[in-house]
Protein backbone atom coordinates (compact mmCIF):
# COMPACT_ATOMS: atom_id res chain seq x y z
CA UNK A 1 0.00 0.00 0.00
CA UNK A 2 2.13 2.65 -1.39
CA UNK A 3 -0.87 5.01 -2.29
CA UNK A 4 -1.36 8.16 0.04
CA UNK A 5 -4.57 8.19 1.85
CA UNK A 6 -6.82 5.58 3.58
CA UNK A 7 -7.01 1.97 2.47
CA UNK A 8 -10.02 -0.19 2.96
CA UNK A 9 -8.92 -3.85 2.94
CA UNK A 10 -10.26 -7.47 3.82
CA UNK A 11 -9.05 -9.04 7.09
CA UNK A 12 -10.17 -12.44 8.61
CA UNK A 13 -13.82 -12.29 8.47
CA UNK A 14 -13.98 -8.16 8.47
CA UNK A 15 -12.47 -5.31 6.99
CA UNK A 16 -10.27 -2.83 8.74
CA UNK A 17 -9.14 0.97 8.06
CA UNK A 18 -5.36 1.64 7.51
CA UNK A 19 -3.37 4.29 6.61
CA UNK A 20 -0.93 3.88 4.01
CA UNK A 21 2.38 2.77 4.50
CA UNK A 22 1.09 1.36 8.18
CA UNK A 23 1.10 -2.17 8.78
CA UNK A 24 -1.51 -1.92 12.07
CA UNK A 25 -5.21 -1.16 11.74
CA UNK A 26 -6.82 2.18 11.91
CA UNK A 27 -9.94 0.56 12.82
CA UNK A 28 -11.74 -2.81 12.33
CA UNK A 29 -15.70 -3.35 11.06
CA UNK A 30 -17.54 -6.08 10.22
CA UNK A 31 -18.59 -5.18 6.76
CA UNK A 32 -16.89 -3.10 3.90
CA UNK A 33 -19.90 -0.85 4.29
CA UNK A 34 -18.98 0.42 7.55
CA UNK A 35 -15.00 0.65 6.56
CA UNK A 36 -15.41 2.71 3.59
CA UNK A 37 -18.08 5.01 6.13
CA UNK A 38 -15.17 5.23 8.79
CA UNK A 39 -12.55 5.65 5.86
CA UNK A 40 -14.51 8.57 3.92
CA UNK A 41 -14.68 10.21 7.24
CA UNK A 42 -10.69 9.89 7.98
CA UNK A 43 -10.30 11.16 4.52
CA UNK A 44 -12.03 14.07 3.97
CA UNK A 45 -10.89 15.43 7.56
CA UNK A 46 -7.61 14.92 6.43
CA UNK A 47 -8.36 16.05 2.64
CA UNK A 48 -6.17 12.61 1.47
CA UNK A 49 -7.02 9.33 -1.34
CA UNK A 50 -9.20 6.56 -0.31
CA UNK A 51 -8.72 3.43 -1.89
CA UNK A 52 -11.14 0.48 -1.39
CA UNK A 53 -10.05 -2.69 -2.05
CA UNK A 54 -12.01 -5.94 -3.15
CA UNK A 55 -11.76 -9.47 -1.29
CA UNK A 56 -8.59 -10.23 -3.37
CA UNK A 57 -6.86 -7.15 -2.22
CA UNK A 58 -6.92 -5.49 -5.08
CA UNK A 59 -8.06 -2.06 -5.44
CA UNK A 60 -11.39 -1.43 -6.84
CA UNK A 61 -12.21 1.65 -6.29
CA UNK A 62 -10.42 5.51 -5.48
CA UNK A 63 -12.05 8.28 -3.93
CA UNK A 64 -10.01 11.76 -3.78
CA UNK A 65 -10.85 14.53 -0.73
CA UNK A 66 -8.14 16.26 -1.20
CA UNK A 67 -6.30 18.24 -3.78
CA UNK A 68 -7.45 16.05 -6.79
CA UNK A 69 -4.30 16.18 -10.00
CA UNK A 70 -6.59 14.97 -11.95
CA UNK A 71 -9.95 16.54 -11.67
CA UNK A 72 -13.03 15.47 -13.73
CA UNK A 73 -14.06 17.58 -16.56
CA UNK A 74 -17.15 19.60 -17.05
């Protein structure tokens, strides 16, 4: 997880919070529902990436609440 921001990712039988580049949880939840909640929260107080990840760890999604390089147009 070299991406900047907040990383929603599978663990055991839940899904936990982490900040990139950390190996311990920012918090843990029991669906992805309530880790990308907690992980849009982290992020847009601290105007950063979040990346949500699928059950093989890949990432599926990116959300940017921060200073986006590459904004939509129109």
């Amino acid at each position: 997880m070299s991406r900047q921001g907040q990383h929603v990712v599978p663990k055991g039988n839940g899904w936990v919070v982490r900040k990139a580049g950390s190996t311990r949880a920012t918090s843990t939840h029991a669906t992805q529902r309530e880790a990308i909640d907690a992980a849009r929260k982290i992020a847009m107080n601290q105007k950063t990436e979040m990346y949500i990840h699928g059950t093989d760890g890949r990432i599926r999604e990116r959300n940017s609440y921060g200073n986006d390089p590459h904004p939509p147009r129109g």
